[in-house]
N, C-alpha and C. Protein backbone atom coordinates (compact mmCIF):
# COMPACT_ATOMS: atom_id res chain seq x y z
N UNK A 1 0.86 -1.19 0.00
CA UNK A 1 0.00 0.00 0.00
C UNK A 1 0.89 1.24 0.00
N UNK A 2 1.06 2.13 -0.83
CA UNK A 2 0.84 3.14 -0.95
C UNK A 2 0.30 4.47 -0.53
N UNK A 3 0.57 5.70 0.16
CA UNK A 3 0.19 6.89 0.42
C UNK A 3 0.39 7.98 -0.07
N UNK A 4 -0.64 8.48 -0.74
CA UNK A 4 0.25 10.33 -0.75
C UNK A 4 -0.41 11.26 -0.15
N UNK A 5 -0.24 12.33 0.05
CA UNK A 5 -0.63 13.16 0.98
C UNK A 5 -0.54 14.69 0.50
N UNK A 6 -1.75 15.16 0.80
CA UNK A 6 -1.67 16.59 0.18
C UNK A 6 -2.55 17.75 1.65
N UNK A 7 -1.85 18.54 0.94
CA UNK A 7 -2.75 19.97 1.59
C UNK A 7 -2.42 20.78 2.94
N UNK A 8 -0.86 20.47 3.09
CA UNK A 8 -0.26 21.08 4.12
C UNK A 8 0.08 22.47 3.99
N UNK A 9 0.15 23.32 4.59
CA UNK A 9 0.65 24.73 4.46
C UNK A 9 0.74 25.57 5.39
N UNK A 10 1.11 26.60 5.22
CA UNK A 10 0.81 27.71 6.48
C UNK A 10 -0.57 28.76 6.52
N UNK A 11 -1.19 28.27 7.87
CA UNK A 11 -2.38 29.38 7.99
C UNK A 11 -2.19 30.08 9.33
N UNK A 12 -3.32 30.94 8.96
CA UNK A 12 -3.11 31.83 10.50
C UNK A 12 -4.46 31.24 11.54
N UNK A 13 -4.12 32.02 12.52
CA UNK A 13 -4.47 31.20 13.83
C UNK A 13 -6.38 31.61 13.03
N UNK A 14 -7.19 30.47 13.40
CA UNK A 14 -8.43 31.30 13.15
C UNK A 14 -8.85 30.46 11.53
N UNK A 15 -8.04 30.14 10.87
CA UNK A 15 -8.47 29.45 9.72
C UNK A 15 -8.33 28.40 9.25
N UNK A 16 -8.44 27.74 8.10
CA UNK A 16 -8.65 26.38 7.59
C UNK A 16 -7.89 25.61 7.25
N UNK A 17 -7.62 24.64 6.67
CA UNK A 17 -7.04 23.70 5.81
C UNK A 17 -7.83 22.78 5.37
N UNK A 18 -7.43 22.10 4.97
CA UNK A 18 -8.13 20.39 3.91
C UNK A 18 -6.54 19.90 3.71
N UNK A 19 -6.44 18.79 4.60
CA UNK A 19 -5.97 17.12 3.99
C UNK A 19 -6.29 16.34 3.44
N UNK A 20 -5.43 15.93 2.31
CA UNK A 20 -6.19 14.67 1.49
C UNK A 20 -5.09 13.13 1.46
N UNK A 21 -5.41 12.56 1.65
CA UNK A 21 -4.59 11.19 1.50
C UNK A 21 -5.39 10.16 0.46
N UNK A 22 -4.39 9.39 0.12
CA UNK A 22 -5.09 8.27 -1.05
C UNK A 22 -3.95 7.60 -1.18
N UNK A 23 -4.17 6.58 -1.05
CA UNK A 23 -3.82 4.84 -0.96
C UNK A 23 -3.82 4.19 -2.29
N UNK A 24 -2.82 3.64 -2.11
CA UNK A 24 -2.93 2.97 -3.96
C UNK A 24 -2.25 1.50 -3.59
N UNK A 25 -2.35 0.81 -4.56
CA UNK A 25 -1.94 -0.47 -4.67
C UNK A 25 -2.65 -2.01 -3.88
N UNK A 26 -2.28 -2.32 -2.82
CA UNK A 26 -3.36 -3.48 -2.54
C UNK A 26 -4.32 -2.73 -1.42
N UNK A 27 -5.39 -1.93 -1.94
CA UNK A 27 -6.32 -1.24 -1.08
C UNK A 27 -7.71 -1.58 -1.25
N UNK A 28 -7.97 -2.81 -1.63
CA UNK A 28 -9.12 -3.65 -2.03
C UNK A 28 -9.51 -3.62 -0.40
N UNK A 29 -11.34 -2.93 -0.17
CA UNK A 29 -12.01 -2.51 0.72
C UNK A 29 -10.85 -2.21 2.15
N UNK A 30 -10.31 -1.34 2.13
CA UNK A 30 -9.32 -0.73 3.24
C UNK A 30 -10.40 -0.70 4.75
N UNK A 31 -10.07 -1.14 5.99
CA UNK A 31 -10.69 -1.22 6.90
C UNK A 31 -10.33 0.22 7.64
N UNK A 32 -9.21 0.85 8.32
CA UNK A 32 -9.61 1.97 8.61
C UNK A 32 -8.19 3.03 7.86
N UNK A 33 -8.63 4.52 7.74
CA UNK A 33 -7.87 5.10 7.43
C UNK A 33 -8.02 6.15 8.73
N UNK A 34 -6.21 6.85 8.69
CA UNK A 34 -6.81 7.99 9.70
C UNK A 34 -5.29 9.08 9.53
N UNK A 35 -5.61 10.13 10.70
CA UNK A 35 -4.44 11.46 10.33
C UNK A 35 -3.79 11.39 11.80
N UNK A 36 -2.68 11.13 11.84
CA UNK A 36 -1.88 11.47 13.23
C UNK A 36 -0.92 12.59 12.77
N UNK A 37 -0.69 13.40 14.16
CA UNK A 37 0.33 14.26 13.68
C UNK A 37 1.60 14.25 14.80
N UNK A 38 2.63 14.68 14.63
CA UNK A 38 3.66 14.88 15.65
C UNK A 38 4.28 16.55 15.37
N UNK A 39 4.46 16.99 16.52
CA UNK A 39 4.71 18.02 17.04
C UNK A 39 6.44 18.07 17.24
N UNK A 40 7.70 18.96 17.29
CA UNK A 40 8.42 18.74 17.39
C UNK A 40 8.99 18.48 18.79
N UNK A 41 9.33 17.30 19.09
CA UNK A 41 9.81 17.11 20.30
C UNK A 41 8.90 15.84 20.95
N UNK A 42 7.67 16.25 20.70
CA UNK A 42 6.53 15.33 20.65
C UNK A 42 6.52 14.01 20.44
N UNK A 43 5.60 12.95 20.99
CA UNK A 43 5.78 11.63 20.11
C UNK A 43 4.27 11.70 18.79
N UNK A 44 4.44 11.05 18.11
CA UNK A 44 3.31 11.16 17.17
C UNK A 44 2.01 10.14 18.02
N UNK A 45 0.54 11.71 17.81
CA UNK A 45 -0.63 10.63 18.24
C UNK A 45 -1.87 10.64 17.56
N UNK A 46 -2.62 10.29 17.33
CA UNK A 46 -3.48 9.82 16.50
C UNK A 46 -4.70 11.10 16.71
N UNK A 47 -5.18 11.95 15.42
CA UNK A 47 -5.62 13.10 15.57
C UNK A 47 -7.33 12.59 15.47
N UNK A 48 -7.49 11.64 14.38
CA UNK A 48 -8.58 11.24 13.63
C UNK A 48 -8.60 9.72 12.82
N UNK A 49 -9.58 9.28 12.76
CA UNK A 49 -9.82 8.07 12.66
C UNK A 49 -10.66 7.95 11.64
N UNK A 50 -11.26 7.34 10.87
CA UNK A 50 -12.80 6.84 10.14
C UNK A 50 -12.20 5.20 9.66
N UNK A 51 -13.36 4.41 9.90
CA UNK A 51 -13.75 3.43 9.23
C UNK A 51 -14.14 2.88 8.19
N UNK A 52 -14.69 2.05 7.82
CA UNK A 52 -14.71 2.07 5.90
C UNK A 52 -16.28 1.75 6.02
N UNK A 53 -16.79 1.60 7.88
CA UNK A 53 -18.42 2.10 7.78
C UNK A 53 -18.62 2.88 8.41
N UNK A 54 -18.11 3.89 7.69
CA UNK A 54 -17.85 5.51 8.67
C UNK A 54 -18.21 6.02 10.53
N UNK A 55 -17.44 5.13 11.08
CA UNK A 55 -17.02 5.19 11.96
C UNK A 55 -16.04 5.96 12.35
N UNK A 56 -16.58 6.90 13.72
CA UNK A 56 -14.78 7.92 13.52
C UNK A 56 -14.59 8.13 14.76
N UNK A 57 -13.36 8.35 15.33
CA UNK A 57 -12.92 8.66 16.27
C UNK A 57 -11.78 9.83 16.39
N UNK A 58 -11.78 11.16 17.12
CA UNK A 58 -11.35 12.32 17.19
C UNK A 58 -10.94 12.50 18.67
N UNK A 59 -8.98 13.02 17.90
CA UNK A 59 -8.30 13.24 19.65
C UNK A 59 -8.98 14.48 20.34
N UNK A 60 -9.75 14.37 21.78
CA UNK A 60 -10.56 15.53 21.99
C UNK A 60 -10.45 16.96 21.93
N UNK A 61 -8.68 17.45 21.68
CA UNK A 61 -8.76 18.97 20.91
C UNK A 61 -9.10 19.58 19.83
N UNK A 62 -9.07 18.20 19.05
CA UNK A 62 -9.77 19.05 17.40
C UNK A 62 -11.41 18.52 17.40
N UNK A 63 -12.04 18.06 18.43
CA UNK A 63 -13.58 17.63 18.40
C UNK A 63 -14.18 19.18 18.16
N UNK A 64 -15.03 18.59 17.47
CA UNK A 64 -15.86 20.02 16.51
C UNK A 64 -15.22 21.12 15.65
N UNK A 65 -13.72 20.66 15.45
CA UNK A 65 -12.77 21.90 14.70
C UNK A 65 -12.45 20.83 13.73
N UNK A 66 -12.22 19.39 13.45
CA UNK A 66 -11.62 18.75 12.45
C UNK A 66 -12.43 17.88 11.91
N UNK A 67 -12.81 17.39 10.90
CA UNK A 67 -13.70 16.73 10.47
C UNK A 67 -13.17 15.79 9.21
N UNK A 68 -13.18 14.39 9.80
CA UNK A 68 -12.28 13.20 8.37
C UNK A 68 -13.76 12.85 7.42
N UNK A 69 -13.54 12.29 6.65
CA UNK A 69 -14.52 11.99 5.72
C UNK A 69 -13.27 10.79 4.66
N UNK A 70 -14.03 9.97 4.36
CA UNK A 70 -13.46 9.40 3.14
C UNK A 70 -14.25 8.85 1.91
N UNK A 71 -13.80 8.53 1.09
CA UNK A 71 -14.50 8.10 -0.14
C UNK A 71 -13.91 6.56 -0.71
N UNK A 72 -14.88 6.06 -0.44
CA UNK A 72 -13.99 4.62 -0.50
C UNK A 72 -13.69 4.10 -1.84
N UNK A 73 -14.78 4.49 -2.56
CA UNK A 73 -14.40 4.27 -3.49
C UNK A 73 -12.83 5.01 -4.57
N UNK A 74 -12.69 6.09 -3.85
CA UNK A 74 -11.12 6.08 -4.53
C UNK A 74 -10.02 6.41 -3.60
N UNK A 75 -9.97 5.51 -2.65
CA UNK A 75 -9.32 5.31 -1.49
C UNK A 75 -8.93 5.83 -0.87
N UNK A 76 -9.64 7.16 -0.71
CA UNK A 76 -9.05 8.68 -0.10
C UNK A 76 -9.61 8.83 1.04
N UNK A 77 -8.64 9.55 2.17
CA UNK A 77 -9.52 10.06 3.49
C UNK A 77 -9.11 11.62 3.49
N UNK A 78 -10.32 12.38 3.58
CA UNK A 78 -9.44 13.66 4.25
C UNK A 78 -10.30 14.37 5.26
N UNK A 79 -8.98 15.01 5.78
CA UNK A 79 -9.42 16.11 7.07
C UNK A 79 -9.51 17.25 6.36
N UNK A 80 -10.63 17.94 7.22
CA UNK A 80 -11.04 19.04 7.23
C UNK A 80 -10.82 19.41 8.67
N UNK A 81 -9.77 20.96 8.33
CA UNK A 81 -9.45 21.07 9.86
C UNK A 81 -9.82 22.92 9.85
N UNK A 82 -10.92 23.36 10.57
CA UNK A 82 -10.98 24.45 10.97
C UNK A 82 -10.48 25.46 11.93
N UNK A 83 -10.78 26.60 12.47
CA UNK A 83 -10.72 27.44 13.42
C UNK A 83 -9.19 26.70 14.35
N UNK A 84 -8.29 26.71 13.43
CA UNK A 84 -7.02 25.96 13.72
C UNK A 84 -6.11 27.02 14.81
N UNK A 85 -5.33 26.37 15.75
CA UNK A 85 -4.96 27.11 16.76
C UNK A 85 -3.05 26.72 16.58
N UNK A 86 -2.53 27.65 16.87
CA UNK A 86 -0.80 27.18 16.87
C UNK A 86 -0.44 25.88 17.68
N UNK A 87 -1.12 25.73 18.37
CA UNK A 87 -0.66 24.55 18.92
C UNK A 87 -1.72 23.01 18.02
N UNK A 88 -1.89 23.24 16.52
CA UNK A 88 -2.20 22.45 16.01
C UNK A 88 -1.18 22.41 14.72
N UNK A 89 -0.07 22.93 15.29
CA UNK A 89 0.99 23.00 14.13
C UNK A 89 1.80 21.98 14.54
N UNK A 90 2.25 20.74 13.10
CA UNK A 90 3.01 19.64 13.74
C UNK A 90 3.04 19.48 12.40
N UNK A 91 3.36 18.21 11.91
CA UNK A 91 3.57 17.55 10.65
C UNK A 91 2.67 16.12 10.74
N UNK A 92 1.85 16.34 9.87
CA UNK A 92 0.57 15.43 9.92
C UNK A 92 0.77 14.01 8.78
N UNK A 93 0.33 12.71 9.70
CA UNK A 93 0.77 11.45 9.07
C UNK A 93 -0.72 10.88 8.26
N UNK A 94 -0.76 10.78 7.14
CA UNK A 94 -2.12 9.80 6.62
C UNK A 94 -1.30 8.03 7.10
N UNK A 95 -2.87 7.85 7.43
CA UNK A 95 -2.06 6.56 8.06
C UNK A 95 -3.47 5.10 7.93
N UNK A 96 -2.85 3.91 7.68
CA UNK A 96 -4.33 2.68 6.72
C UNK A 96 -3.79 1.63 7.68
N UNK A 97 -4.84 1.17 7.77
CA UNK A 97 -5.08 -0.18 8.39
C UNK A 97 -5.48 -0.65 7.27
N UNK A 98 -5.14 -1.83 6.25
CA UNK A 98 -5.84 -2.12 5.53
C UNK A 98 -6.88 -3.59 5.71
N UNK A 99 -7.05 -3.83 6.79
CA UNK A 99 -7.65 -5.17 7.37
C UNK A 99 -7.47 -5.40 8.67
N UNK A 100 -8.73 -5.55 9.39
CA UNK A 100 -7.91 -6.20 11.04
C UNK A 100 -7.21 -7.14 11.27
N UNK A 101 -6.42 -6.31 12.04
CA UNK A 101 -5.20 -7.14 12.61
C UNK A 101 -4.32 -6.95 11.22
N UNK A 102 -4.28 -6.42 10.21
CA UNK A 102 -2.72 -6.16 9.59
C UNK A 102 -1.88 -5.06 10.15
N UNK A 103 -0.63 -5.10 9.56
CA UNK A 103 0.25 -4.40 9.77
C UNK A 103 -0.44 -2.70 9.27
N UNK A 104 0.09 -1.89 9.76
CA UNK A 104 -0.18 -0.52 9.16
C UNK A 104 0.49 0.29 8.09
N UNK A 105 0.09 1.15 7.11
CA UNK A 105 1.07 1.91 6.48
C UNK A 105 1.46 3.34 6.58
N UNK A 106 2.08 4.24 6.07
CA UNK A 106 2.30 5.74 6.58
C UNK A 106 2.34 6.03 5.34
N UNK A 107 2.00 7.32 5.44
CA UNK A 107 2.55 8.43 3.94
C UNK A 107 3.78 9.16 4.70
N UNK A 108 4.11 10.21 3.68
CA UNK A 108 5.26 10.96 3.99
C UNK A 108 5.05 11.86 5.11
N UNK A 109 4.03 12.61 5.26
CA UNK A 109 3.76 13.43 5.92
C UNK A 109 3.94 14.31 5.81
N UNK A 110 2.68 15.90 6.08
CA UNK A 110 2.60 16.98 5.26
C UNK A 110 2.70 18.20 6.33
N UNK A 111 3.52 18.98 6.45
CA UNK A 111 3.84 20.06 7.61
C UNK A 111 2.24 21.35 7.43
N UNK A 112 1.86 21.41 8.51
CA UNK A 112 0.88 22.21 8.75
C UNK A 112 1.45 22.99 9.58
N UNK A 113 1.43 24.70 9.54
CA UNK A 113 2.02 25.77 10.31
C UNK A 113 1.36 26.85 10.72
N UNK A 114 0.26 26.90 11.98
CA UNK A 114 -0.66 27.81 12.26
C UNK A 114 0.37 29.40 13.17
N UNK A 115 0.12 30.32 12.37
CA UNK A 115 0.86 31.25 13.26
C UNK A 115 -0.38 32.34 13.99
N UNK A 116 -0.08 32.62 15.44
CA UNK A 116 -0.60 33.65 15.89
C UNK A 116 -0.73 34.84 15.57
């Protein structure tokens, strides 16, 4: 499996972004996809979650500010991350479970930079 990852950049405190990730290669019905990020110094932790029966789970600082969605059919998950605060600046991982109990995969990971 495969990741790429889009839609990192710099915003100011107060505004938006959109992440997109998409999975290629053996991603025949992917069980969960999700976005972790790490902070510098930080260990990396798991921001957002969805299921492939849209099931989701959100680390409780971005609850009601980040919102995953995916499309299964072209193996994409993305965040929607609003009313973003500096301390949501880290470098963000798309990250697949492609079956329970398999191993996991990573993308590269895309630097997000909220300034005050």
């Amino acid at each position: 499996v495969q990741l790429q990852a889009f839609g990192g950049g710099l915003v100011q405190a107060g505004g938006s972004l959109r992440l997109s990730c998409t999975a290629s290669g053996s991603t025949f019905n992917i069980n969960r996809m999700g976005w972790y990020r790490q902070a510098p110094g930080k260990q990396r932790d798991l921001v957002a979650s969805i299921t492939r029966d849209g099931n989701t789970d959100y680390e409780d600082s971005v609850k009601g500010r980040f919102t995953i969605s995916r499309d299964n059919a072209k193996n994409t998950a993305s965040l929607q991350m609003n009313s973003l605060r500096p301390e949501d600046t880290a470098v963000y991982y798309c990250n697949v479970v492609p079956y329970v109990g398999s191993r996991d995969y990573w993308g590269q990971g895309t630097l997000v930079t909220v300034s005050s």
